[in-house]
Protein backbone atom coordinates (compact mmCIF):
# COMPACT_ATOMS: atom_id res chain seq x y z
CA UNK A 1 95.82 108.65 99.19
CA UNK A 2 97.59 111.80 100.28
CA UNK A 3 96.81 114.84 98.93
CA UNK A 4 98.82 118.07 98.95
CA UNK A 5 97.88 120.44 102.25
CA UNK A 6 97.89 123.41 99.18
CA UNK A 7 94.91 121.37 97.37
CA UNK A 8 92.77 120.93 100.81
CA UNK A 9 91.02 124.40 101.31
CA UNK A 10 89.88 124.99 97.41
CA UNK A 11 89.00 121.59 97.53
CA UNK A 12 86.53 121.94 100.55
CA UNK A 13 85.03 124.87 98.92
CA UNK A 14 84.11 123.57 95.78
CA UNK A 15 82.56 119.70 97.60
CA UNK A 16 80.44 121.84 100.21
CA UNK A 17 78.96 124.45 97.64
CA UNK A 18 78.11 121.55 95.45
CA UNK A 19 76.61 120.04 98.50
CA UNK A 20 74.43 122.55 99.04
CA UNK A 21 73.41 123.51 95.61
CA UNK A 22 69.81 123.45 94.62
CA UNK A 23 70.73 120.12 92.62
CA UNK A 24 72.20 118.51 95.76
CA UNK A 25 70.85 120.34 98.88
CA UNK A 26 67.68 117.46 99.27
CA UNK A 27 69.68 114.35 99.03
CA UNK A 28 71.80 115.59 101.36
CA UNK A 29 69.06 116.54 103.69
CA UNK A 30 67.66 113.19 102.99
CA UNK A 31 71.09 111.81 104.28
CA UNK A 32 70.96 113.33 107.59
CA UNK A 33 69.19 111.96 110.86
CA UNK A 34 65.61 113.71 111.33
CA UNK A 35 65.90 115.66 113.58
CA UNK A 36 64.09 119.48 114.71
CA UNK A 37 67.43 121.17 113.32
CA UNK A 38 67.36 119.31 110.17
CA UNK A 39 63.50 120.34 109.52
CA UNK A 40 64.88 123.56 109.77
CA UNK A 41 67.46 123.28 107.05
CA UNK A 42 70.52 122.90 109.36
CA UNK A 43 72.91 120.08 108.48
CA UNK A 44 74.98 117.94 111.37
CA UNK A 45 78.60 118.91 110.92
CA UNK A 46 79.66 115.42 112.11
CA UNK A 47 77.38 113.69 109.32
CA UNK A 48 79.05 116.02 106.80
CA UNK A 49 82.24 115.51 107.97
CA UNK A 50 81.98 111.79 107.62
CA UNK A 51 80.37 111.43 103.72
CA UNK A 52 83.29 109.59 101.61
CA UNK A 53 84.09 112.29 99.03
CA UNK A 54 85.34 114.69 102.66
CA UNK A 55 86.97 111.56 104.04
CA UNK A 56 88.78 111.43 100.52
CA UNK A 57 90.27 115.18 101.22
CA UNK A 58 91.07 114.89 104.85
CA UNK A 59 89.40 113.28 107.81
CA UNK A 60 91.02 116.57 110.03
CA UNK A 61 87.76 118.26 111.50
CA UNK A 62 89.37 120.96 112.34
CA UNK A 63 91.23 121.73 109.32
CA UNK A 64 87.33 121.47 107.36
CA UNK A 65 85.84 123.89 109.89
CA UNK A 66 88.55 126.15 109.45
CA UNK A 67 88.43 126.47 106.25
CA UNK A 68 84.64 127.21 105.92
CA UNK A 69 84.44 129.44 108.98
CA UNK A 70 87.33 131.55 107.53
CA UNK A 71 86.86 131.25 103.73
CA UNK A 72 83.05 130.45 103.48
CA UNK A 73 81.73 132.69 104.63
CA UNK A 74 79.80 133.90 102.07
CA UNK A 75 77.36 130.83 101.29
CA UNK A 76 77.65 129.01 104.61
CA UNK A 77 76.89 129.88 108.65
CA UNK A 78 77.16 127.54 111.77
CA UNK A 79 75.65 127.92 115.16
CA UNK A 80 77.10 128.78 118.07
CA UNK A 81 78.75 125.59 119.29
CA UNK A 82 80.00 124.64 115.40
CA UNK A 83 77.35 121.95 115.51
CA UNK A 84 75.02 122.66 112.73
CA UNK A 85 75.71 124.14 109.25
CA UNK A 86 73.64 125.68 106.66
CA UNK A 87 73.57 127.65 103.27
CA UNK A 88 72.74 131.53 103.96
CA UNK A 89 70.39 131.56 101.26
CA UNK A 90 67.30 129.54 102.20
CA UNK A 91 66.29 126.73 100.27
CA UNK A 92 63.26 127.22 98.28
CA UNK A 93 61.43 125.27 95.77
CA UNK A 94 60.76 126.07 92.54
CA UNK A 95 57.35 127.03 91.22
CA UNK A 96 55.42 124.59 89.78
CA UNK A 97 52.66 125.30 86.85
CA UNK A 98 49.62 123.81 87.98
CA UNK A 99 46.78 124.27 84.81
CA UNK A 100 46.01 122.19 81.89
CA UNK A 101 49.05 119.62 82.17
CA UNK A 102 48.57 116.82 79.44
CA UNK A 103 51.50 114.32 80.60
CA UNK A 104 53.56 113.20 83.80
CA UNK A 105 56.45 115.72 82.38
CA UNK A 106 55.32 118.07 85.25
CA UNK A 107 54.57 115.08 88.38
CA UNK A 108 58.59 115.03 87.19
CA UNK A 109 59.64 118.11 87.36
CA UNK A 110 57.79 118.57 90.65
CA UNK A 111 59.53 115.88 92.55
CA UNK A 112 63.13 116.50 90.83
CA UNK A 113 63.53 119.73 93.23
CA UNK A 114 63.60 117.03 95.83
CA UNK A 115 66.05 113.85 94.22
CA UNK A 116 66.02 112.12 90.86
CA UNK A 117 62.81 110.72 89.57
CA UNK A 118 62.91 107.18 87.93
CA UNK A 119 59.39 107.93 86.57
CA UNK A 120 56.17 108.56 87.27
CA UNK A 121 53.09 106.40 86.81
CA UNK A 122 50.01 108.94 87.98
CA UNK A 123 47.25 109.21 85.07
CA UNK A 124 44.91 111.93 85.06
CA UNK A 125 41.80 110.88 86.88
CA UNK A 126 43.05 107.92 89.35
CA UNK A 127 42.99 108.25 93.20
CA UNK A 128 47.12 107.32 93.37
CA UNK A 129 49.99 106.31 91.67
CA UNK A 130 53.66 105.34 91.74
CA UNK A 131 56.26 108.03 91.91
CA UNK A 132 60.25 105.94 91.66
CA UNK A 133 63.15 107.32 92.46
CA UNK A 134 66.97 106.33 91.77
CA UNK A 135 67.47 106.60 95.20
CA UNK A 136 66.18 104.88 98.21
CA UNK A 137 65.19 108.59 99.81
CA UNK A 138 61.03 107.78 99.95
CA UNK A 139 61.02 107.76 103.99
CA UNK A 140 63.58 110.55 104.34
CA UNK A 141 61.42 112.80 101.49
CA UNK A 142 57.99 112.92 103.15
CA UNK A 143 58.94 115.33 106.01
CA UNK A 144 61.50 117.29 103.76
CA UNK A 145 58.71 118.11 101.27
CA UNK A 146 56.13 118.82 104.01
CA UNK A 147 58.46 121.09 105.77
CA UNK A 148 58.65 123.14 101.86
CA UNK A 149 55.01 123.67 101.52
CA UNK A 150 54.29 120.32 99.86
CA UNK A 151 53.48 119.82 95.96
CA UNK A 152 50.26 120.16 94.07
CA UNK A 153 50.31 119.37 90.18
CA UNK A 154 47.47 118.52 87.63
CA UNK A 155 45.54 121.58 88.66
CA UNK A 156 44.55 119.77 91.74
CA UNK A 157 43.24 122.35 94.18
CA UNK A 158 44.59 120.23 97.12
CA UNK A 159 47.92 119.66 97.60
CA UNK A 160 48.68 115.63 97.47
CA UNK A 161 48.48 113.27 100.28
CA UNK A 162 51.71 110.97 99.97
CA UNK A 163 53.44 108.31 101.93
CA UNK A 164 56.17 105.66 101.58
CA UNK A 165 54.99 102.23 100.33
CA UNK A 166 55.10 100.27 103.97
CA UNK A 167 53.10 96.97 104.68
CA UNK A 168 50.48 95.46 102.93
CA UNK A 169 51.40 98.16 100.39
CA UNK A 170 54.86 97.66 99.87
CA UNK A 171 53.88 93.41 99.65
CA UNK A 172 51.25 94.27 96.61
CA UNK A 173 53.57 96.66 94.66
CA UNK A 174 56.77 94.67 94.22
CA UNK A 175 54.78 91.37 93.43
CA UNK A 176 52.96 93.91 90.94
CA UNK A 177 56.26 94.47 89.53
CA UNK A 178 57.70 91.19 89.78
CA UNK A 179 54.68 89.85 87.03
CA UNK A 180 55.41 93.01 84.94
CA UNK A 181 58.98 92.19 84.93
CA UNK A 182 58.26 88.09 84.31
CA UNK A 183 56.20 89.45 81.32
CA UNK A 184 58.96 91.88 79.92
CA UNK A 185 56.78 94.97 80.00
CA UNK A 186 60.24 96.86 81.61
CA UNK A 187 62.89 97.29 79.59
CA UNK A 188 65.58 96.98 81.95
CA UNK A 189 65.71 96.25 86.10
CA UNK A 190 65.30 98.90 88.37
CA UNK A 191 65.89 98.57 92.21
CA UNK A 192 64.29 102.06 93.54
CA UNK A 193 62.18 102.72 96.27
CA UNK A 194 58.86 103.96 95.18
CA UNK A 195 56.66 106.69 96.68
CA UNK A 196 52.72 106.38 96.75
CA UNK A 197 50.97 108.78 95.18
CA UNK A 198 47.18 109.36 97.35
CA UNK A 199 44.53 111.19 97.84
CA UNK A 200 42.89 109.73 100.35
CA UNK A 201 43.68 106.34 102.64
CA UNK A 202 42.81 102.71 100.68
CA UNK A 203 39.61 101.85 100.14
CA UNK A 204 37.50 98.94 101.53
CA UNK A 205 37.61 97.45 98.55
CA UNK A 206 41.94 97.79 97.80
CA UNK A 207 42.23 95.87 101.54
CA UNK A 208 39.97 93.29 100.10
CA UNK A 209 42.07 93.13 96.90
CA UNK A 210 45.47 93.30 98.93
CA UNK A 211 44.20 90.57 100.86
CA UNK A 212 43.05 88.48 98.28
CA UNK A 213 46.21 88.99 96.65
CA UNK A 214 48.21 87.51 99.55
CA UNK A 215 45.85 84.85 100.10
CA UNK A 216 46.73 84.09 96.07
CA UNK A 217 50.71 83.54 96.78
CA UNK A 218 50.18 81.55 99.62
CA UNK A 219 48.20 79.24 98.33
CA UNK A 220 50.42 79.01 95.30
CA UNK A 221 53.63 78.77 97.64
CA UNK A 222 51.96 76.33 99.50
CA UNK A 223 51.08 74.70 96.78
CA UNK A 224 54.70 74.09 94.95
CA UNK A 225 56.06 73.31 98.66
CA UNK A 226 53.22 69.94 98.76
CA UNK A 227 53.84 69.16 95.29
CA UNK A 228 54.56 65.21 94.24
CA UNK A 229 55.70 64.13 91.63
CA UNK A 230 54.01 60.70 89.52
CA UNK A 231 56.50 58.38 90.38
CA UNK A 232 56.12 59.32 93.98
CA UNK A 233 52.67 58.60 94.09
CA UNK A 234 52.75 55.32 92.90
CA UNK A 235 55.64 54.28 95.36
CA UNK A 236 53.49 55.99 98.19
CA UNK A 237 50.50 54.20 97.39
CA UNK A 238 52.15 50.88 96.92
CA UNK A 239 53.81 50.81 100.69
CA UNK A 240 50.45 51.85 102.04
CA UNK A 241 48.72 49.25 100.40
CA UNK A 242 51.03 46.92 101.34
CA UNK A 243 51.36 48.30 104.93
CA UNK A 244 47.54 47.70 105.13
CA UNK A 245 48.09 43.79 103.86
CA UNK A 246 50.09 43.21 106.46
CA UNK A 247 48.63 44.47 109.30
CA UNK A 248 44.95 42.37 107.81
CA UNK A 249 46.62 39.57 107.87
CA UNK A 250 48.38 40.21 111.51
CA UNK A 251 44.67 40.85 112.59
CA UNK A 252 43.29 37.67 111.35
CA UNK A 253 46.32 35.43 112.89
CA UNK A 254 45.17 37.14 116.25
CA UNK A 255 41.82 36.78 116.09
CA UNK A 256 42.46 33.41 115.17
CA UNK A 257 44.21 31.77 117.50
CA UNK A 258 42.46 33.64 120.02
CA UNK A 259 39.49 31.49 118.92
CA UNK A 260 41.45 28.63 118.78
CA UNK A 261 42.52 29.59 122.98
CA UNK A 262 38.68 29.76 123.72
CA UNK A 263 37.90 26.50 122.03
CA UNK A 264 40.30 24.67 124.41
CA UNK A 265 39.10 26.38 127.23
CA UNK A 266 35.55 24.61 126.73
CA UNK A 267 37.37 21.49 126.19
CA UNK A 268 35.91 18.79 128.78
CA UNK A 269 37.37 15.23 128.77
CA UNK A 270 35.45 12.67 130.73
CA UNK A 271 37.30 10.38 133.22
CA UNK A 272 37.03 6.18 133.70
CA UNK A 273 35.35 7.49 136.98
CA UNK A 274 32.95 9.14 135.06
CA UNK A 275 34.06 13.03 136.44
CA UNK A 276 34.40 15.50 134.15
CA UNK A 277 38.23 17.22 133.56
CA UNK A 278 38.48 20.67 132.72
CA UNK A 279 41.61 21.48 130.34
């Protein structure tokens, strides 16, 4: 759709300060390629320029840089080569109370600076838990909230050890949440990637239990794959009982008639001239 050349400049304005808002600034770093500009809070002007609510004002590079070089000024700055773009103020998170917190209301708030939080499942006392988001940012989110001095909630003198769910991990979790869901204990489907929670790596005894749990489906995979059914049985059993009648009784014509060959063989008849004849 075409849109009026008047409309284009106030329009760029508004869609690149909401980009880099505090509510919007980490998903869009999470959007970007990794990279040792990006850990520095610089955004690639050609990944910018190509998110679908830009394309939907005008897909004119040069009209979008103009317009920011010469009219924003004020909240944005690019390096030399037009390259790279990022907010003038720096990006930094929000304080986090860290005594006496009852509930998960402040795991929440802490990761919300970063993108939206499905919820949190992290009870006071356990070694990890589950952080979901509503978007699939997990990978993109560890280096973004390294690079910001990490987070540290529950009064927890140590800031927390987190990673994506990858592996073994990843395998245990979903089938985790594929009995919860089977057993109604969501209320509704949710399709987010989830975050792990740790302070320290697993266990000896979680590999054993991650093993044993994939040992479990495979055996019960395995198990519907071999599955017969009654009916099936019987049939089976009937042409290999009957397979086995028939090749007895093939057996005993052979060894039969071989007898009945060796019998001959020792066969003498006697002639009038009294010498014996071999048949």
């Amino acid at each position: 759709m075409e849109v009026e050349f008047e409309s284009v400049p106030l329009r760029i304005l508004e869609l690149f300060k909401f980009y880099l808002s505090d509510q919007e600034i980490k998903s869009v770093l999470a959007s970007c390629p990794k990279t040792d500009w990006t850990l520095n809070g610089w955004l690639p002007v050609d990944t910018l320029f190509s998110f679908k609510r830009v394309k939907a004002i005008t897909t004119d590079k040069n009209a979008i840089l103009n317009v920011l070089v010469n009219q924003g000024s004020d909240f944005v700055e690019f390096t030399s080569d037009y390259q790279y773009l990022r907010r003038k103020s720096p990006f930094t998170p929000a304080n986090i109370p860290q005594k006496n917190p009852l509930n998960c209301s402040l795991e929440v708030q802490a990761f919300e600076q970063y993108a939206q939080v499905s919820f949190v499942d992290f009870d006071y006392g356990n070694k990890f838990g589950y952080v979901k988001f509503k978007q699939s940012v997990a990978k993109e989110l560890v280096n973004i909230v390294f690079r910001n001095g990490g987070i540290t909630v529950r009064g927890m003198e140590e800031k927390l050890d987190f990673h994506p769910l990858e592996g073994d991990e990843e395998y245990v979790y979903w089938q985790l949440e594929k009995i919860k869901k089977e057993k109604n204990l969501y209320s509704q489907e949710r399709t987010i990637n989830p975050l792990l929670l740790k302070t320290g790596r697993l266990t000896k005894k979680e590999k054993q239990r991650i093993k044993r749990e994939k040992i479990r489906q495979r055996q019960k995979q395995s198990k519907g794959n071999n599955s017969i059914s009654k009916g099936d049985k019987s049939k089976l059993k009937s042409s290999i009982l009957s397979s086995r009648s028939g090749a007895k009784d093939s057996f005993k014509r052979k060894i039969r008639m071989e007898s009945i060959d060796e019998m001959f063989k020792s066969l003498s008849v006697v002639k009038k001239d009294g010498n014996e004849m071999k048949q």
